[in-house]
C-alpha atoms as a PDB file:
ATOM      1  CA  UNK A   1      40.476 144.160  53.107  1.00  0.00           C
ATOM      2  CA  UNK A   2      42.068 141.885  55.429  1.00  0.00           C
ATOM      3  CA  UNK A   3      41.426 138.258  54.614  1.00  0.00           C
ATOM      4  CA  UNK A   4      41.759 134.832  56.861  1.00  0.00           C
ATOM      5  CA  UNK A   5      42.298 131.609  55.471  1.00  0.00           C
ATOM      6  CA  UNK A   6      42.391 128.231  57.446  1.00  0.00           C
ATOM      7  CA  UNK A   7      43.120 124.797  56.260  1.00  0.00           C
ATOM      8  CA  UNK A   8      44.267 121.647  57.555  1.00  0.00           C
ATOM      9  CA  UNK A   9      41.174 120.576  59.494  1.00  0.00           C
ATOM     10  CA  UNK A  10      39.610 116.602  58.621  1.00  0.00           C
ATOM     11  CA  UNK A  11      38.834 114.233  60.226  1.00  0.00           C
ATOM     12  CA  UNK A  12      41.111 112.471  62.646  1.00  0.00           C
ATOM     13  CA  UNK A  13      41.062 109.286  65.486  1.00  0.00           C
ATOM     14  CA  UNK A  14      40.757 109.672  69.152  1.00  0.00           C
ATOM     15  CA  UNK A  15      44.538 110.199  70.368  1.00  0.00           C
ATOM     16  CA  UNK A  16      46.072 111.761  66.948  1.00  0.00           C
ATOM     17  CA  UNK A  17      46.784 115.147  65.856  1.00  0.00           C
ATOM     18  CA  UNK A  18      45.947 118.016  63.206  1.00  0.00           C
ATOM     19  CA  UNK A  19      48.006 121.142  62.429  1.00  0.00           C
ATOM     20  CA  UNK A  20      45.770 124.289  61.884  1.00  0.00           C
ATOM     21  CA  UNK A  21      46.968 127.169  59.988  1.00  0.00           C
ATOM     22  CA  UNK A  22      45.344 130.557  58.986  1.00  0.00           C
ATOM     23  CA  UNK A  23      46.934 132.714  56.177  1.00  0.00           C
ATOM     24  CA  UNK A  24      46.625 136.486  56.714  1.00  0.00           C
ATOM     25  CA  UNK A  25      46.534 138.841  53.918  1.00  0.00           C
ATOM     26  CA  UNK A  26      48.068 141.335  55.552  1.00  0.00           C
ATOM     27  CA  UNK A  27      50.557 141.400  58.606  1.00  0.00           C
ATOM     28  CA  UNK A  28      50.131 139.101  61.333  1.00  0.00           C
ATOM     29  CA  UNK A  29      51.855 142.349  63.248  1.00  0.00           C
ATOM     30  CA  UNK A  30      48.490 144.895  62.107  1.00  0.00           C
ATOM     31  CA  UNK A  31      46.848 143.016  64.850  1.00  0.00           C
ATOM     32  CA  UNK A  32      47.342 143.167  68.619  1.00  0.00           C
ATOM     33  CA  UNK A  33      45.958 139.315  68.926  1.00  0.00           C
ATOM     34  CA  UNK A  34      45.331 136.297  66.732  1.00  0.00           C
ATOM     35  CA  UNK A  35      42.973 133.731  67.898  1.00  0.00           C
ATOM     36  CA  UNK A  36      41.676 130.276  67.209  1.00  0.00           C
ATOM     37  CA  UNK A  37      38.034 130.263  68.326  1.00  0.00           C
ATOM     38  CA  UNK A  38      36.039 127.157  67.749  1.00  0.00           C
ATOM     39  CA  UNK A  39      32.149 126.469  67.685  1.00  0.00           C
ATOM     40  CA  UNK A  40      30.912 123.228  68.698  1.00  0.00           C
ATOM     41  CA  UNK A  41      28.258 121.348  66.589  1.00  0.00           C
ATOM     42  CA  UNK A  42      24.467 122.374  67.403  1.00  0.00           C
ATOM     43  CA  UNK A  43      26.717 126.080  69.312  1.00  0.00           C
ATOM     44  CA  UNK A  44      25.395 129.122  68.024  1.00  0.00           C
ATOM     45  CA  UNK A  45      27.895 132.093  67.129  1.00  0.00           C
ATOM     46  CA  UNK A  46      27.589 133.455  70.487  1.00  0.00           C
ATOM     47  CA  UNK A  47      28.730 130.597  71.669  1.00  0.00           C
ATOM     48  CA  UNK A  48      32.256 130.072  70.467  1.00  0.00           C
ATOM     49  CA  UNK A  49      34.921 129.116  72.822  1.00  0.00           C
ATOM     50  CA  UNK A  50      38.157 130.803  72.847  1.00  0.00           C
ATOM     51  CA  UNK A  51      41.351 127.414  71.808  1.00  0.00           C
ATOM     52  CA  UNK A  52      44.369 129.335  72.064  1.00  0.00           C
ATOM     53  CA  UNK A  53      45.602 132.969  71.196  1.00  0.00           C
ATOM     54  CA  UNK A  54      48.711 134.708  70.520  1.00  0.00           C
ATOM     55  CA  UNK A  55      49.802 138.238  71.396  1.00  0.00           C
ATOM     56  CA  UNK A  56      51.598 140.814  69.015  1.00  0.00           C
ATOM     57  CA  UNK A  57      54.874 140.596  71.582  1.00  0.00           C
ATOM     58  CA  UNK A  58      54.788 136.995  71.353  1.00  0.00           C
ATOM     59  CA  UNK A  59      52.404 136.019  74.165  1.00  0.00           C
ATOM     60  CA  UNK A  60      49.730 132.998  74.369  1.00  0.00           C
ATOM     61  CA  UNK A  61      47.033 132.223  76.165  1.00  0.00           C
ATOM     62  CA  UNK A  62      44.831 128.614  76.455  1.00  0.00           C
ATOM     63  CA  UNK A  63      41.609 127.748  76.906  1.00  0.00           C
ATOM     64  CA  UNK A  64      41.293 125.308  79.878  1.00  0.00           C
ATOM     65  CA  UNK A  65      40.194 122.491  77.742  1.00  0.00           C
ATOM     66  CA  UNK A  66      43.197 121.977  75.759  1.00  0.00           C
ATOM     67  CA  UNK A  67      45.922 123.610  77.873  1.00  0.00           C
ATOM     68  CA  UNK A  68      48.845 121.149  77.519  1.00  0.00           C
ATOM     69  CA  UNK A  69      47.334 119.543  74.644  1.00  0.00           C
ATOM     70  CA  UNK A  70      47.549 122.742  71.427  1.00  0.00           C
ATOM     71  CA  UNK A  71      49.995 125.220  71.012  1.00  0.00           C
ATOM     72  CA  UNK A  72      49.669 128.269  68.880  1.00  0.00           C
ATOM     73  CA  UNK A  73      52.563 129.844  66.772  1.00  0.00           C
ATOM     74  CA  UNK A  74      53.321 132.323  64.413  1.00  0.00           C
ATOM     75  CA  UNK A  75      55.750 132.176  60.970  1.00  0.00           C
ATOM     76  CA  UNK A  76      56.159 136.054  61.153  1.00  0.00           C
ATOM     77  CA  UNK A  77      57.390 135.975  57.583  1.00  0.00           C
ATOM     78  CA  UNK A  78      55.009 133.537  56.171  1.00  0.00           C
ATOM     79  CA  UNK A  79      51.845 135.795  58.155  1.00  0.00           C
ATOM     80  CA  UNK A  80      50.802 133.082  59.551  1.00  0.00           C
ATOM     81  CA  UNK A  81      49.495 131.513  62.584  1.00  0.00           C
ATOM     82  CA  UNK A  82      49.348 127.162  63.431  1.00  0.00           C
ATOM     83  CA  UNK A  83      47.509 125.226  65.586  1.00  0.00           C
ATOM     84  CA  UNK A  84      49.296 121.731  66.916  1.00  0.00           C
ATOM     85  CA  UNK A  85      46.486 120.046  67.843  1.00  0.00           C
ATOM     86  CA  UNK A  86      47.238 116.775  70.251  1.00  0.00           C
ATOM     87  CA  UNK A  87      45.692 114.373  72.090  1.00  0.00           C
ATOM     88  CA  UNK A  88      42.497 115.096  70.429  1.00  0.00           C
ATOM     89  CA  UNK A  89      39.148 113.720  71.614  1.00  0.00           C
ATOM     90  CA  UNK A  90      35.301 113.652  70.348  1.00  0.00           C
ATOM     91  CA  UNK A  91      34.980 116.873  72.411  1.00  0.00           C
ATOM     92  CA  UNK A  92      37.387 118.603  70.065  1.00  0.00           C
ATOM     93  CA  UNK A  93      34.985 118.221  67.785  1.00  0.00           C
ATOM     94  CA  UNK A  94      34.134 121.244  66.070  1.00  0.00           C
ATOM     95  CA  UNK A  95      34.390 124.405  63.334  1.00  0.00           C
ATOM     96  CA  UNK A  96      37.736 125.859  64.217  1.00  0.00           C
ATOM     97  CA  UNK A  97      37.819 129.959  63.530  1.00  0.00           C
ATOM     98  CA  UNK A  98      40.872 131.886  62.854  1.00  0.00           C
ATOM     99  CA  UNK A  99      40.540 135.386  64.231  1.00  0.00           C
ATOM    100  CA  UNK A 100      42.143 138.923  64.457  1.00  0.00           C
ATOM    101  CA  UNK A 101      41.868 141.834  66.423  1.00  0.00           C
ATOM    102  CA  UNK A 102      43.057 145.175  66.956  1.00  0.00           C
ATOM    103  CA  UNK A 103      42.353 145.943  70.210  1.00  0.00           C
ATOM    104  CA  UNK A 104      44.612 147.302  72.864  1.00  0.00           C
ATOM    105  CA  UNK A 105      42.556 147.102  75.979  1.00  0.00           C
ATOM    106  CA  UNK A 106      43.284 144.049  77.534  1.00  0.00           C
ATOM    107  CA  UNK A 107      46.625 141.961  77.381  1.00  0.00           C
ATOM    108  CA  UNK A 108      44.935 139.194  76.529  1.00  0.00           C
ATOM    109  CA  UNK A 109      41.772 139.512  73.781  1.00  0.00           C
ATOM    110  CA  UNK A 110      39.769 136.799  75.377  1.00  0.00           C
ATOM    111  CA  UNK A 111      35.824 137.692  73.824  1.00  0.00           C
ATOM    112  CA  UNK A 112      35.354 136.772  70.206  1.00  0.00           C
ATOM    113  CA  UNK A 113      33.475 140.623  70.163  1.00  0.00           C
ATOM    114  CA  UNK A 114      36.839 142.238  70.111  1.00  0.00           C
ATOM    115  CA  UNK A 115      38.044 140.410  67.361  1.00  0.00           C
ATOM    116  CA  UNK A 116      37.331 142.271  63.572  1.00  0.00           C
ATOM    117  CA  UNK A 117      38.262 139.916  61.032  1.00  0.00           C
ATOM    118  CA  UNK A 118      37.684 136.138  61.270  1.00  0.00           C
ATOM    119  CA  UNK A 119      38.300 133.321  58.634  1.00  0.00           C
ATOM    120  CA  UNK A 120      35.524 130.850  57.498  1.00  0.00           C
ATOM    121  CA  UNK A 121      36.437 128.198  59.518  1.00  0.00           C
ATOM    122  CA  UNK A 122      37.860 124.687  58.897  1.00  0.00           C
ATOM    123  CA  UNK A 123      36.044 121.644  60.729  1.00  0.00           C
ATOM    124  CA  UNK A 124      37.866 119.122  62.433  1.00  0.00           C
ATOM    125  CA  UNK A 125      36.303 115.907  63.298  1.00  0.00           C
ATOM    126  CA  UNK A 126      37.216 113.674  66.106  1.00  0.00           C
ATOM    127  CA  UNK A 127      35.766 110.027  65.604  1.00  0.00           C
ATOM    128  CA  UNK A 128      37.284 106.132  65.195  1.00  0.00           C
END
Protein backbone atom coordinates (compact mmCIF):
# COMPACT_ATOMS: atom_id res chain seq x y z
CA UNK A 1 0.00 0.00 0.00
CA UNK A 2 1.36 3.17 -1.11
CA UNK A 3 1.46 5.77 1.62
CA UNK A 4 1.80 9.86 1.51
CA UNK A 5 3.11 11.80 4.18
CA UNK A 6 3.26 15.71 4.33
CA UNK A 7 4.74 17.94 6.90
CA UNK A 8 6.03 21.28 7.19
CA UNK A 9 2.78 23.25 7.01
CA UNK A 10 2.06 26.11 10.22
CA UNK A 11 1.31 28.98 10.37
CA UNK A 12 3.23 31.76 8.73
CA UNK A 13 3.03 35.98 8.12
CA UNK A 14 1.86 37.66 5.03
CA UNK A 15 5.16 37.86 2.76
CA UNK A 16 7.16 34.68 4.30
CA UNK A 17 7.58 31.24 3.22
CA UNK A 18 6.94 27.40 4.08
CA UNK A 19 8.63 24.35 2.52
CA UNK A 20 6.12 21.42 1.91
CA UNK A 21 7.27 17.97 1.61
CA UNK A 22 5.42 14.59 1.08
CA UNK A 23 7.25 11.24 1.79
CA UNK A 24 6.27 8.37 -0.54
CA UNK A 25 6.45 4.87 0.52
CA UNK A 26 7.20 3.67 -2.52
CA UNK A 27 8.91 5.27 -5.69
CA UNK A 28 8.24 8.68 -6.58
CA UNK A 29 8.99 6.99 -10.29
CA UNK A 30 5.62 4.25 -9.80
CA UNK A 31 3.71 7.33 -10.60
CA UNK A 32 3.33 9.26 -13.86
CA UNK A 33 2.50 12.66 -11.71
CA UNK A 34 2.83 14.00 -8.19
CA UNK A 35 0.69 16.79 -7.16
CA UNK A 36 0.10 19.32 -4.44
CA UNK A 37 -3.65 19.96 -4.37
CA UNK A 38 -4.98 22.26 -1.74
CA UNK A 39 -8.61 22.82 -0.29
CA UNK A 40 -9.55 26.09 0.92
CA UNK A 41 -11.36 26.53 4.32
CA UNK A 42 -15.34 26.13 4.14
CA UNK A 43 -14.15 24.05 0.05
CA UNK A 44 -15.59 20.81 -0.15
CA UNK A 45 -13.43 17.82 -1.65
CA UNK A 46 -14.67 18.51 -5.00
CA UNK A 47 -13.41 21.54 -4.76
CA UNK A 48 -9.67 21.31 -4.46
CA UNK A 49 -7.48 23.38 -6.57
CA UNK A 50 -4.62 21.97 -8.34
CA UNK A 51 -0.80 24.23 -6.58
CA UNK A 52 1.76 22.74 -8.60
CA UNK A 53 2.60 19.22 -10.13
CA UNK A 54 5.49 17.38 -11.32
CA UNK A 55 5.82 14.89 -14.17
CA UNK A 56 7.69 11.43 -14.08
CA UNK A 57 10.31 12.99 -16.92
CA UNK A 58 10.82 15.89 -14.82
CA UNK A 59 8.04 18.25 -15.94
CA UNK A 60 5.87 20.91 -13.81
CA UNK A 61 2.99 22.55 -14.14
CA UNK A 62 1.34 25.74 -11.89
CA UNK A 63 -1.73 26.73 -10.94
CA UNK A 64 -2.33 30.39 -11.98
CA UNK A 65 -2.50 31.60 -8.48
CA UNK A 66 0.91 30.93 -7.41
CA UNK A 67 2.83 30.70 -10.71
CA UNK A 68 6.09 32.56 -9.91
CA UNK A 69 5.51 32.35 -6.34
CA UNK A 70 5.95 27.91 -5.47
CA UNK A 71 8.03 25.60 -7.09
CA UNK A 72 7.73 21.88 -6.88
CA UNK A 73 10.76 19.40 -6.77
CA UNK A 74 11.64 16.03 -6.37
CA UNK A 75 14.76 14.26 -4.15
CA UNK A 76 14.54 11.11 -6.44
CA UNK A 77 16.53 9.23 -3.85
CA UNK A 78 14.91 10.51 -0.79
CA UNK A 79 11.09 9.71 -2.73
CA UNK A 80 10.18 12.75 -2.16
CA UNK A 81 8.48 15.73 -3.44
CA UNK A 82 8.80 19.84 -1.81
CA UNK A 83 6.84 22.64 -2.04
CA UNK A 84 8.79 26.29 -1.76
CA UNK A 85 6.12 28.22 -0.88
CA UNK A 86 6.80 32.27 -1.31
CA UNK A 87 5.27 35.30 -1.13
CA UNK A 88 2.45 33.80 0.69
CA UNK A 89 -0.84 35.61 1.35
CA UNK A 90 -4.26 35.00 3.44
CA UNK A 91 -5.50 33.42 0.16
CA UNK A 92 -2.92 30.68 0.51
CA UNK A 93 -4.67 29.77 3.20
CA UNK A 94 -5.56 26.31 3.23
CA UNK A 95 -5.18 22.16 3.71
CA UNK A 96 -2.37 21.41 1.34
CA UNK A 97 -2.75 17.60 -0.27
CA UNK A 98 0.05 15.60 -1.55
CA UNK A 99 -1.09 13.42 -4.41
CA UNK A 100 -0.13 10.57 -6.88
CA UNK A 101 -1.26 9.20 -9.92
CA UNK A 102 -0.73 6.69 -12.42
CA UNK A 103 -2.25 7.82 -15.26
CA UNK A 104 -0.86 8.12 -18.73
CA UNK A 105 -3.50 9.99 -20.59
CA UNK A 106 -2.69 13.39 -20.44
CA UNK A 107 0.88 15.05 -20.12
CA UNK A 108 -0.15 16.91 -17.53
CA UNK A 109 -2.64 15.16 -14.63
CA UNK A 110 -4.52 18.31 -13.96
CA UNK A 111 -8.11 16.74 -12.12
CA UNK A 112 -7.62 15.54 -8.58
CA UNK A 113 -10.00 12.29 -10.07
CA UNK A 114 -6.99 10.90 -11.77
CA UNK A 115 -4.94 10.92 -8.91
CA UNK A 116 -5.07 7.30 -6.63
CA UNK A 117 -3.26 7.89 -3.59
CA UNK A 118 -3.30 11.19 -1.65
CA UNK A 119 -1.70 12.11 1.80
CA UNK A 120 -3.76 13.57 4.75
CA UNK A 121 -2.93 16.89 4.26
CA UNK A 122 -0.90 19.49 6.23
CA UNK A 123 -2.60 23.05 6.83
CA UNK A 124 -0.85 26.09 6.28
CA UNK A 125 -2.06 29.26 7.69
CA UNK A 126 -1.47 32.66 6.34
CA UNK A 127 -2.21 35.45 9.05
CA UNK A 128 -0.08 38.48 11.02
Amino acid sequence: QVQLVESGGGLVQPGGSLRLSCAISGSVFSFNSMGWYRQAPQADENQRELVALITKGGSSNYGNSVKGRFTISRDNAKNTVYLQMNSLSSEDTAVYYCAASSYIGSAYVIRPRYYDYWGQGTQVTVSS
